[in-house]
PDB file of N, CA and C in Angstrom:
ATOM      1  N   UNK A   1       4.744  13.236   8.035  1.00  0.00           N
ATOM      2  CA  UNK A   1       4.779  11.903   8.605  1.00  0.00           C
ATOM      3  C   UNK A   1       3.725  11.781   9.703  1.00  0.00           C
ATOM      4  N   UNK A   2       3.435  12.774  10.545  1.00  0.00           N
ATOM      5  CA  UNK A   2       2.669  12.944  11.399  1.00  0.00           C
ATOM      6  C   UNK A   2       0.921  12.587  11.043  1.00  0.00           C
ATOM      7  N   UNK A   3       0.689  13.343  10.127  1.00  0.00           N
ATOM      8  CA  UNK A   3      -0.191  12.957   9.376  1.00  0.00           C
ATOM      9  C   UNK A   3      -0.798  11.637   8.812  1.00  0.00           C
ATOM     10  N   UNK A   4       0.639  11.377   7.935  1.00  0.00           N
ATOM     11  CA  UNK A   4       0.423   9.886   7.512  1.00  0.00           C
ATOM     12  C   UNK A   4       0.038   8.592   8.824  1.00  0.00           C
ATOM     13  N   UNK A   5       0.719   9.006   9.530  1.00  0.00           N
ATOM     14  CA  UNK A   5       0.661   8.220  10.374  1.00  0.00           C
ATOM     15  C   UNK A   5      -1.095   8.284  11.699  1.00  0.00           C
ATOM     16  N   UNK A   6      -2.006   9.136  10.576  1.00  0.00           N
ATOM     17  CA  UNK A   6      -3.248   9.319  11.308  1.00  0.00           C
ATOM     18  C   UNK A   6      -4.119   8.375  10.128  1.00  0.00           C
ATOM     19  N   UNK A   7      -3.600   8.054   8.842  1.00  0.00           N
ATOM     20  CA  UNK A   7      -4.475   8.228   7.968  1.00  0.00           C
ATOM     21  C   UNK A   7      -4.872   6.591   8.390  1.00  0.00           C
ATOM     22  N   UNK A   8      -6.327   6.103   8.408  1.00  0.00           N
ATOM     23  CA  UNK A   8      -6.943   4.809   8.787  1.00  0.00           C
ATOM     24  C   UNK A   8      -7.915   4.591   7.285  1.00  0.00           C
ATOM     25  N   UNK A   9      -7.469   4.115   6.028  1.00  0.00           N
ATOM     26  CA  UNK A   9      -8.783   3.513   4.975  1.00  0.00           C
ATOM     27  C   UNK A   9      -8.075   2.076   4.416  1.00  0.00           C
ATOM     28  N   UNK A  10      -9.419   1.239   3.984  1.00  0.00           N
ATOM     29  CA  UNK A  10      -8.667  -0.104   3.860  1.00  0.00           C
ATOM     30  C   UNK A  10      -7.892  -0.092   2.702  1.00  0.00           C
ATOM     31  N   UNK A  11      -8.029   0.812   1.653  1.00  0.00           N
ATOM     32  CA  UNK A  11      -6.893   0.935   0.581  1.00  0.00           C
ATOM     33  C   UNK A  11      -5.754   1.318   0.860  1.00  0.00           C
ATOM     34  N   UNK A  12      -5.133   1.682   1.935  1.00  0.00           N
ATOM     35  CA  UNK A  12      -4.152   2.753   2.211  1.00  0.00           C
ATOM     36  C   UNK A  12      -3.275   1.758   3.280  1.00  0.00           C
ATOM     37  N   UNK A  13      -2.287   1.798   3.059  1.00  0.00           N
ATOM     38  CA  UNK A  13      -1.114   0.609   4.270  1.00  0.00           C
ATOM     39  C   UNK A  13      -0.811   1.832   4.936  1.00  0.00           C
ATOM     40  N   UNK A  14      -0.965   1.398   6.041  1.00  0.00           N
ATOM     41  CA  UNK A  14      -0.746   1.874   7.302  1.00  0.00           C
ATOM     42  C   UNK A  14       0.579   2.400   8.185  1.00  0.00           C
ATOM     43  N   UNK A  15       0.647   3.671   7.898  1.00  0.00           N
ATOM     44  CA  UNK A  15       2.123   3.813   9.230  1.00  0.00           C
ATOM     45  C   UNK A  15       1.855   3.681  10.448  1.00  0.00           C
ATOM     46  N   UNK A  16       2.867   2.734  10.911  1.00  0.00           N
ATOM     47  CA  UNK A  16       2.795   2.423  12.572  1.00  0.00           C
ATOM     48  C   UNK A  16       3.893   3.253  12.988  1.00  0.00           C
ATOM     49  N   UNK A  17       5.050   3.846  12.512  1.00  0.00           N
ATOM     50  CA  UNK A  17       6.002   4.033  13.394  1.00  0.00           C
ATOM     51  C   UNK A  17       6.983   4.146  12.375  1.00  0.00           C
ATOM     52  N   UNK A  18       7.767   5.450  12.644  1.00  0.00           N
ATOM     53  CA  UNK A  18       9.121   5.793  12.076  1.00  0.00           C
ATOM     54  C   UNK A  18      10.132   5.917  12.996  1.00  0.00           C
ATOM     55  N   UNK A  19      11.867   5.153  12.692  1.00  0.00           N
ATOM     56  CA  UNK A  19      12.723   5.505  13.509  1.00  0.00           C
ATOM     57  C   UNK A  19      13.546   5.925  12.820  1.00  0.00           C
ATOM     58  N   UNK A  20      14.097   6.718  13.109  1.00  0.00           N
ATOM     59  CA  UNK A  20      15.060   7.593  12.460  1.00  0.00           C
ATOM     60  C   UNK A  20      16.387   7.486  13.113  1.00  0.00           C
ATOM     61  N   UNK A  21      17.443   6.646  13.037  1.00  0.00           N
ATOM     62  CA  UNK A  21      18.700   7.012  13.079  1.00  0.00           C
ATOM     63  C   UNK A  21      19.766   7.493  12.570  1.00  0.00           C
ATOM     64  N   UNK A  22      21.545   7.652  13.042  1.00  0.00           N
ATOM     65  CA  UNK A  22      21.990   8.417  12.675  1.00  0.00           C
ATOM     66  C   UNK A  22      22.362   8.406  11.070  1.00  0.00           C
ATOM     67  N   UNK A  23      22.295   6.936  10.642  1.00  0.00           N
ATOM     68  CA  UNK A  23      22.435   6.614   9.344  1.00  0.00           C
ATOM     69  C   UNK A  23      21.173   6.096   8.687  1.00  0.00           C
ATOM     70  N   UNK A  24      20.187   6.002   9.198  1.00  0.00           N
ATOM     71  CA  UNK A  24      19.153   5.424   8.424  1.00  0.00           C
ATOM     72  C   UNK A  24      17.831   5.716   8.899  1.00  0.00           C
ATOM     73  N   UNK A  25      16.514   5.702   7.706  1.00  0.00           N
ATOM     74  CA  UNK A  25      15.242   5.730   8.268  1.00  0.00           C
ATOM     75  C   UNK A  25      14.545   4.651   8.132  1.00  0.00           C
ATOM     76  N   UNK A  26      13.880   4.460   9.502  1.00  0.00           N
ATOM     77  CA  UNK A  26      12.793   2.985   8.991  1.00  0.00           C
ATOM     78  C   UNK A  26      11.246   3.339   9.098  1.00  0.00           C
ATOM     79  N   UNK A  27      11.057   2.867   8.560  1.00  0.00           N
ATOM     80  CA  UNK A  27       9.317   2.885   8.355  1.00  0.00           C
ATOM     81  C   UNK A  27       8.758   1.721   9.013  1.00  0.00           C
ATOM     82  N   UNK A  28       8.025   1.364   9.588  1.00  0.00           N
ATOM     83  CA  UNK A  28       7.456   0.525  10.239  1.00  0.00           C
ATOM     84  C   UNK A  28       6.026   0.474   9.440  1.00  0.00           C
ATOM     85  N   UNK A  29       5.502  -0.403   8.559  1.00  0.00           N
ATOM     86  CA  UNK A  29       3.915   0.206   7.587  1.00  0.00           C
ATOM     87  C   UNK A  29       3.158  -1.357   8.076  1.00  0.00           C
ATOM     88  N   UNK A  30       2.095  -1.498   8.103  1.00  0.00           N
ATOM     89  CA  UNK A  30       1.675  -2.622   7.805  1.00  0.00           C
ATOM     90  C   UNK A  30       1.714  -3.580   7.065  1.00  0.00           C
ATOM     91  N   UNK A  31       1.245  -4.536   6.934  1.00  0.00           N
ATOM     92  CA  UNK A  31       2.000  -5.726   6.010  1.00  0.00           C
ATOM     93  C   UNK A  31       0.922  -5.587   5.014  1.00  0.00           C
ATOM     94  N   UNK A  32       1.292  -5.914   3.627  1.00  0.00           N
ATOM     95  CA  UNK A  32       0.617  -5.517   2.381  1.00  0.00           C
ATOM     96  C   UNK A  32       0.713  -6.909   1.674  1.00  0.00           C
ATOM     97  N   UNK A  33      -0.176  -7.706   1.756  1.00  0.00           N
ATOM     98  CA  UNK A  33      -0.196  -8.972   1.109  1.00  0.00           C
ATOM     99  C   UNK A  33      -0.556  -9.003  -0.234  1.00  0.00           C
ATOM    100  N   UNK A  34      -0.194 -10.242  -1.085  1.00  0.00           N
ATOM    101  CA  UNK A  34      -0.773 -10.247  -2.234  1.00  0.00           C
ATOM    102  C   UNK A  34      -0.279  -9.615  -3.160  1.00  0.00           C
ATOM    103  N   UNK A  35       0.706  -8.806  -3.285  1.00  0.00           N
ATOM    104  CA  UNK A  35       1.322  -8.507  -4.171  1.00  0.00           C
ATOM    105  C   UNK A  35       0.856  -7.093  -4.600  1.00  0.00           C
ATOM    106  N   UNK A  36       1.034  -6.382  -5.696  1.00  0.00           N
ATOM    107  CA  UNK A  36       1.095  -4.815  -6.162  1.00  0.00           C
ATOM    108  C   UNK A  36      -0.226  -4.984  -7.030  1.00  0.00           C
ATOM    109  N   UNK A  37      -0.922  -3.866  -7.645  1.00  0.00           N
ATOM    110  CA  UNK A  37      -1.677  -3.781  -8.881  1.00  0.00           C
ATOM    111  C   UNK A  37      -0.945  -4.092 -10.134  1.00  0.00           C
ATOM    112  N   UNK A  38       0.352  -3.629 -10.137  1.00  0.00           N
ATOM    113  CA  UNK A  38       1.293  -3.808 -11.574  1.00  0.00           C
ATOM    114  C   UNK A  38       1.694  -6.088 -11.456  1.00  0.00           C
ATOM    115  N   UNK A  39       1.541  -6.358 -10.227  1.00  0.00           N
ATOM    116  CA  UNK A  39       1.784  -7.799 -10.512  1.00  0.00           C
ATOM    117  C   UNK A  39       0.068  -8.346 -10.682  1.00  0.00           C
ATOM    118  N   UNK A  40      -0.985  -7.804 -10.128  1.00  0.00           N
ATOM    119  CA  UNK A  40      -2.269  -8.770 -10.552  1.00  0.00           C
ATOM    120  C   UNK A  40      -2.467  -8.530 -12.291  1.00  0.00           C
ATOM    121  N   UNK A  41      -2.001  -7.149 -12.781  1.00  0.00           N
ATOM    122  CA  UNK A  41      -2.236  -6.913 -13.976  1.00  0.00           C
ATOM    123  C   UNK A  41      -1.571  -8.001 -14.816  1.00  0.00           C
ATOM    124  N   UNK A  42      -0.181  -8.275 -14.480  1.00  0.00           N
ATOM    125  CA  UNK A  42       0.519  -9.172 -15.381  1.00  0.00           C
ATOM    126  C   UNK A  42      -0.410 -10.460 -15.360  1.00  0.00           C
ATOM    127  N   UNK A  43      -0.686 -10.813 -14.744  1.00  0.00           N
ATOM    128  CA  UNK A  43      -1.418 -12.302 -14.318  1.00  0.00           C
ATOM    129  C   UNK A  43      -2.518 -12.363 -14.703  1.00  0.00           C
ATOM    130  N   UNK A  44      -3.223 -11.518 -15.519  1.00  0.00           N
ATOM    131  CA  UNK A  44      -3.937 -11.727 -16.098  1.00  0.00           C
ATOM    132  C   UNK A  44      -4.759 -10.420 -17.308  1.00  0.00           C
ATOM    133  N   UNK A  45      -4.205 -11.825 -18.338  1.00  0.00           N
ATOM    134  CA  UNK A  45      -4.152 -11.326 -19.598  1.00  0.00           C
ATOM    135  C   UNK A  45      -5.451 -10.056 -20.001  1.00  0.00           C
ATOM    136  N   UNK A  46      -6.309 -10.092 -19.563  1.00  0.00           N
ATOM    137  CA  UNK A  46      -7.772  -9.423 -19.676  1.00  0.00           C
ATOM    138  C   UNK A  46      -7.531  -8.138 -18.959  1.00  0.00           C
ATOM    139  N   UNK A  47      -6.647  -8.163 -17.675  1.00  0.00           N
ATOM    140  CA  UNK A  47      -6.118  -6.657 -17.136  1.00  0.00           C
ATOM    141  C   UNK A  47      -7.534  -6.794 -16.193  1.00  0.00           C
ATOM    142  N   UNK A  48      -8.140  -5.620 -15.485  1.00  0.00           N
ATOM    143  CA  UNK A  48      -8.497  -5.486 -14.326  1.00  0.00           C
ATOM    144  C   UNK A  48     -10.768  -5.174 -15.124  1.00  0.00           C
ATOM    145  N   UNK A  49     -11.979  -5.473 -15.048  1.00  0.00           N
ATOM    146  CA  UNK A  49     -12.695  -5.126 -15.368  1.00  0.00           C
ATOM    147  C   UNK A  49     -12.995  -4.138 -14.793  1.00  0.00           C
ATOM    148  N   UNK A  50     -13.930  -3.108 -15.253  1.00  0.00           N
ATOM    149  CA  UNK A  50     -14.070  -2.171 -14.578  1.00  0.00           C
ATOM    150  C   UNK A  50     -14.949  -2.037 -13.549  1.00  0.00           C
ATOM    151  N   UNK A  51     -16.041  -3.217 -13.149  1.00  0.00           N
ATOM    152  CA  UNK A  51     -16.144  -2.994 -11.695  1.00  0.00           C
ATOM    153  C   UNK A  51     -15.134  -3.515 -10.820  1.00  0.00           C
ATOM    154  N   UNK A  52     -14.106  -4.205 -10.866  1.00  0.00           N
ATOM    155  CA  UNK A  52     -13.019  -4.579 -10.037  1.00  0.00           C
ATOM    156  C   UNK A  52     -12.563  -3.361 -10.267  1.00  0.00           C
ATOM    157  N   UNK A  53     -11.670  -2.237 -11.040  1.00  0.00           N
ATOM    158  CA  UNK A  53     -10.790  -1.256 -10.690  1.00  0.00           C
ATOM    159  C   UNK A  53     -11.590  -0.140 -10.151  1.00  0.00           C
ATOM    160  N   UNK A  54     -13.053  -0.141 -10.095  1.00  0.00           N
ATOM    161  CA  UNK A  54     -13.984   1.318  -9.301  1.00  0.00           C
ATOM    162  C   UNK A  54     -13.574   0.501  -7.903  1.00  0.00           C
ATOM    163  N   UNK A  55     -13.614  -0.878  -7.754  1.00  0.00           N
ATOM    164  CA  UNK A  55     -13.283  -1.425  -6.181  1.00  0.00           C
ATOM    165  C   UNK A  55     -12.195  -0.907  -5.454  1.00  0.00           C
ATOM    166  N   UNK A  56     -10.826  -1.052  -6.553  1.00  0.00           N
ATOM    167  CA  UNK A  56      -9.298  -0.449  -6.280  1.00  0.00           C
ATOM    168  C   UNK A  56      -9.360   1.068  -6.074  1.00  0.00           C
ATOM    169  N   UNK A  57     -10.063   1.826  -6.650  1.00  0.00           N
ATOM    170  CA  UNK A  57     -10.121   3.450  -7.310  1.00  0.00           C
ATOM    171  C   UNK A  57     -11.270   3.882  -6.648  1.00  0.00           C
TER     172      UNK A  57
END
């Protein structure tokens, strides 16, 4: 966690902060807009070209 919480690239959501209580863990990550790769894929029928997924990858 320690780690994660160093890692800074614009592909990568961000840990700000873990709290750990006696019943539960929270993650605190940055906000991830726009939805997943598995929802832009659905949305369009053609799927991702391949200079857009070397962009993602």
């Amino acid at each position: 966690v320690r780690l994660m919480k160093l890692v800074q690239h614009p592909n990568v959501v961000r840990l700000y902060e873990v709290i750990d209580t006696a019943s539960k863990l929270y993650l605190i990550l940055e906000l991830a807009d726009g939805g997943d790769l598995y929802d832009y894929i659905m949305k369009h029928e053609q799927g991702l070209s391949e200079a857009l997924a070397q962009k993602y990858f």
